[in-house]
Every structure is written in C-alpha cells, then in structure tokens.
N, C-alpha and C. Protein backbone atom coordinates (compact mmCIF):
# COMPACT_ATOMS: atom_id res chain seq x y z
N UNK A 1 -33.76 -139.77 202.84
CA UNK A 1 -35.18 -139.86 203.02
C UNK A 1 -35.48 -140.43 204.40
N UNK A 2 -36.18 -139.74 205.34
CA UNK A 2 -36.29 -140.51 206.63
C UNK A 2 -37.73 -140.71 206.97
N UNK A 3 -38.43 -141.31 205.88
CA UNK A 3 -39.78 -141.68 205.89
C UNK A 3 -39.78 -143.24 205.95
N UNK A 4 -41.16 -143.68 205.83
CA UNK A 4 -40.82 -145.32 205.87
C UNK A 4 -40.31 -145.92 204.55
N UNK A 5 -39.91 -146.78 204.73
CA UNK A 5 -39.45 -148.15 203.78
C UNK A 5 -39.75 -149.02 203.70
N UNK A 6 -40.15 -149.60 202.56
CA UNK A 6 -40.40 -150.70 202.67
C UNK A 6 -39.57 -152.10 201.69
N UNK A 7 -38.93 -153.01 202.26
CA UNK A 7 -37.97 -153.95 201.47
C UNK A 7 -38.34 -155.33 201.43
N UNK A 8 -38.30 -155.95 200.17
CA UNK A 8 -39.39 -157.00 200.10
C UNK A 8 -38.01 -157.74 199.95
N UNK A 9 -37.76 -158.59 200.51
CA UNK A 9 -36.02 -159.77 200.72
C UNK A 9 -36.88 -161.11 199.99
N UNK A 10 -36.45 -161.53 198.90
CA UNK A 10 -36.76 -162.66 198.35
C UNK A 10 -35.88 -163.72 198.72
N UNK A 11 -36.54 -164.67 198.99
CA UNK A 11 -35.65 -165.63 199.83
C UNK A 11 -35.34 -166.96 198.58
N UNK A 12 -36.43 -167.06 197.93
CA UNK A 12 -36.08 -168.59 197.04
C UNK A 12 -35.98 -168.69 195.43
N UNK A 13 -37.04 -167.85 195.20
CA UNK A 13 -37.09 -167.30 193.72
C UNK A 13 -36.99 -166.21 193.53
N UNK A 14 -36.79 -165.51 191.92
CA UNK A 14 -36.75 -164.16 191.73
C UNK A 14 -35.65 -163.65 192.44
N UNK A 15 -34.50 -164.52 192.91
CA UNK A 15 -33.77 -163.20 194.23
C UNK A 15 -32.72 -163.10 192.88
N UNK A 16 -31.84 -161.70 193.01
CA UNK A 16 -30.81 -161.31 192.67
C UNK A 16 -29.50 -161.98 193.44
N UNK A 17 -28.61 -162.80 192.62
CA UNK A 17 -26.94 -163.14 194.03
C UNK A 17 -25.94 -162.97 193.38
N UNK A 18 -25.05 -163.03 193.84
CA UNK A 18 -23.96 -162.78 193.29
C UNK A 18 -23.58 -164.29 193.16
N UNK A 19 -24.06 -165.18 193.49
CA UNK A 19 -23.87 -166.19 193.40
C UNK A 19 -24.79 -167.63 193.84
N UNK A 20 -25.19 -167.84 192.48
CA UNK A 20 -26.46 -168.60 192.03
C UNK A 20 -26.90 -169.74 192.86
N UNK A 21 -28.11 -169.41 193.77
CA UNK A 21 -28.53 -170.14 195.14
C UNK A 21 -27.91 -170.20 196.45
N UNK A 22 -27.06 -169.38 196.48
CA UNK A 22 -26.48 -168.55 197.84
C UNK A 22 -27.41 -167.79 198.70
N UNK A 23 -28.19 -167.81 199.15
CA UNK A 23 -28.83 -166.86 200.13
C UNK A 23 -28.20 -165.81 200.85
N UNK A 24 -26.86 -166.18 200.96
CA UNK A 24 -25.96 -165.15 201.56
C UNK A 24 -25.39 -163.89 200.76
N UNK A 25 -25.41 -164.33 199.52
CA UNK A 25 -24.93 -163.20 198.56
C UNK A 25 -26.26 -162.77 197.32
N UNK A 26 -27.37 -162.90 198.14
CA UNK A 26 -28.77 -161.85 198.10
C UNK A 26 -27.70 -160.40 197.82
N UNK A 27 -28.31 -159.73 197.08
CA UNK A 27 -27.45 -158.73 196.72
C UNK A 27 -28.83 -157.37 197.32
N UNK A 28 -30.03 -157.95 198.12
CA UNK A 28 -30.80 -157.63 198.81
C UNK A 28 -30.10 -157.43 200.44
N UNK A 29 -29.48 -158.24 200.75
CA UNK A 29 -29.14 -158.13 202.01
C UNK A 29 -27.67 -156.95 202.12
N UNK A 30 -27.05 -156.77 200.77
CA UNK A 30 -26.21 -155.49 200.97
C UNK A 30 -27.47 -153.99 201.16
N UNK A 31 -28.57 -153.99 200.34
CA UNK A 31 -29.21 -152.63 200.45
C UNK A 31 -29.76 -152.88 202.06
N UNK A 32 -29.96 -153.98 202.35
CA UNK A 32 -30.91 -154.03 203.91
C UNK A 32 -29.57 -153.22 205.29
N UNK A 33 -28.45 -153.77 204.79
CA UNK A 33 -27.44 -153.00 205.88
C UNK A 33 -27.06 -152.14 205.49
N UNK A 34 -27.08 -151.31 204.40
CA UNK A 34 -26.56 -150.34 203.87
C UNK A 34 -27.84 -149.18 204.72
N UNK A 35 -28.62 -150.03 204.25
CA UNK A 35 -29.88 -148.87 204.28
C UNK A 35 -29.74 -148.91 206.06
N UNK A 36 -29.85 -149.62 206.94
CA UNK A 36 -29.60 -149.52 208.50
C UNK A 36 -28.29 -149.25 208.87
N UNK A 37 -27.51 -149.22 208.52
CA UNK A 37 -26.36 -148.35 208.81
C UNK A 37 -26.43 -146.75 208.49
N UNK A 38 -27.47 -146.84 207.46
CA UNK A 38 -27.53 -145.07 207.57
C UNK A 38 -28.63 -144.48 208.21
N UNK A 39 -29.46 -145.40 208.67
CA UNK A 39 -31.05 -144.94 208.95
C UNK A 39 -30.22 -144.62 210.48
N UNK A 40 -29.93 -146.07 211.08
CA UNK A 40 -29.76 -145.88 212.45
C UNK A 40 -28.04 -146.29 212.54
N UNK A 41 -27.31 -145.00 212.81
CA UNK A 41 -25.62 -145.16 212.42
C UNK A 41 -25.30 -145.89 214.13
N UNK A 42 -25.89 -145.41 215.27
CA UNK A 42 -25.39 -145.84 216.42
C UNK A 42 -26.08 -147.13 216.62
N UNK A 43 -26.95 -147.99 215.97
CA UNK A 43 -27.12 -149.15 216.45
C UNK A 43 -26.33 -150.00 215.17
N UNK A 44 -25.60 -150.05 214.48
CA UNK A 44 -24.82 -150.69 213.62
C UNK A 44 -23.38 -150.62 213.98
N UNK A 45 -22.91 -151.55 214.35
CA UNK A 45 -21.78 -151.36 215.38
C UNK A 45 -20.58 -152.61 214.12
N UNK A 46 -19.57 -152.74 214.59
CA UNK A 46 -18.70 -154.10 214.34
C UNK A 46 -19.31 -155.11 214.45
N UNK A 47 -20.04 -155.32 215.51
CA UNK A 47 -20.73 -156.34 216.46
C UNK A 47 -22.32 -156.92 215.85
N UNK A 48 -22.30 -155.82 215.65
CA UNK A 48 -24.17 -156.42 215.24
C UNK A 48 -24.46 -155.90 213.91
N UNK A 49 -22.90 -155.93 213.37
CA UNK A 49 -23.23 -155.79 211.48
C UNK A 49 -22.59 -157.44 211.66
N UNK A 50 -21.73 -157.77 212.08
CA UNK A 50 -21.20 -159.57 212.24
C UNK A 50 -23.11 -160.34 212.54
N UNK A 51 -23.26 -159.84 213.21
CA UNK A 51 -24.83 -161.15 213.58
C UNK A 51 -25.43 -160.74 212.28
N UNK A 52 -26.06 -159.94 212.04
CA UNK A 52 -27.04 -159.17 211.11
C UNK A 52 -26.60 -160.26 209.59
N UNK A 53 -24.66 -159.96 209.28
CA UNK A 53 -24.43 -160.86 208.04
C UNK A 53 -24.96 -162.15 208.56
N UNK A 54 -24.30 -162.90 209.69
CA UNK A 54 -24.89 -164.30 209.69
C UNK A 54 -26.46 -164.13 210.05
N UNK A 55 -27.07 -163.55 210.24
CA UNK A 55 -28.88 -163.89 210.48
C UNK A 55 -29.02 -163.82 208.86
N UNK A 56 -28.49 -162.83 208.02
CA UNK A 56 -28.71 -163.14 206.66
C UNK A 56 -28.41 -164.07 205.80
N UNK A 57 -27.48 -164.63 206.03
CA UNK A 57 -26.91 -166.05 205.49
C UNK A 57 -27.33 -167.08 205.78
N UNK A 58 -27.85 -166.82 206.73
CA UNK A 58 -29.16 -168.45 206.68
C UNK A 58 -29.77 -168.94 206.44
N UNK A 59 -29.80 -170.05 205.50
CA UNK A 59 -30.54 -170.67 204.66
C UNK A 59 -32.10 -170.90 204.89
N UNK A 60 -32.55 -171.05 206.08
CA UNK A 60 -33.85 -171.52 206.70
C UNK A 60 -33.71 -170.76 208.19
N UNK A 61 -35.50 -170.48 207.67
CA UNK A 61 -35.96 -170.41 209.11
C UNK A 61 -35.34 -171.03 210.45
N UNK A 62 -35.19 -171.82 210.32
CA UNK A 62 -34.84 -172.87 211.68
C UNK A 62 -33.67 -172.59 212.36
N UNK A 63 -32.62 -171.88 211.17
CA UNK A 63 -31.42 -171.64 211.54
C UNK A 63 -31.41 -170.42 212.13
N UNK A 64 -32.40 -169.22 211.51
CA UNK A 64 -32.55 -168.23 212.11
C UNK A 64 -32.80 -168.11 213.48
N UNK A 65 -33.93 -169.17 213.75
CA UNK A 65 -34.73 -169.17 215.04
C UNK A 65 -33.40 -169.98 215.72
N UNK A 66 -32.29 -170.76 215.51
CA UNK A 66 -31.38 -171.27 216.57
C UNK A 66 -30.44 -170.30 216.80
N UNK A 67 -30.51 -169.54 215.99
CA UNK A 67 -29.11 -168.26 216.33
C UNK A 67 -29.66 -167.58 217.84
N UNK A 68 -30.69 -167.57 217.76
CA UNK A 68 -30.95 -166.71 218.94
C UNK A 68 -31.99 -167.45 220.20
N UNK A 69 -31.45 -168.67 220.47
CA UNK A 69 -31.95 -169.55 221.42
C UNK A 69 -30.95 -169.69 222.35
C-alpha cells in the first residue's frame, strides 16, 4: 500500500511489550521499522536501523532530545 499511514506509538499505557514496562520492546516499534524499511528500502541502512532502535528505546523525551545534541 503506498498511501499514507498513520501509527499511533503508545508510550505509557495501553502499549503492547514483550516485556512489561520496557519501552524498548513496544512491539509497536517492530511495525514502525518494519513498515520504513519497506516504505523507504534505501534510507534504512545498518546504520540508521542502529539509531532508529536506540531513539526507540528511550524512555523519555529528554533522552530523545540528547541523542541528537
């Protein structure tokens, strides 16, 4: 389907994990790279599927916003 999408990532409640209050194993953040690895195959590299897992594994905002300072 190469129309829009839309993915609602629950961050605190309601989320699906593979492991209970993990933010990292959001079982949301496998469809978010799954789904950009196929939308856009040349910008999903080794390299920026590694950042992408850690920007997802971060517990808070704050951490997000220091990854890329």
């Amino acid at each position: 389907y190469p129309g829009p999408v839309l993915l609602i990532r629950r961050m605190r409640d309601e989320i699906i994990t593979t492991v209970e209050g993990d933010v990292s194993s959001n079982r949301g953040n496998d469809l978010l790279v799954k789904f950009l690895k196929f939308r856009y195959p040349n910008l999903v590299d080794g390299d920026s599927e590694d950042a992408m897992w850690e920007y997802l594994a971060a517990p808070d905002q704050a951490t997000k916003r220091a990854m890329w300072e």
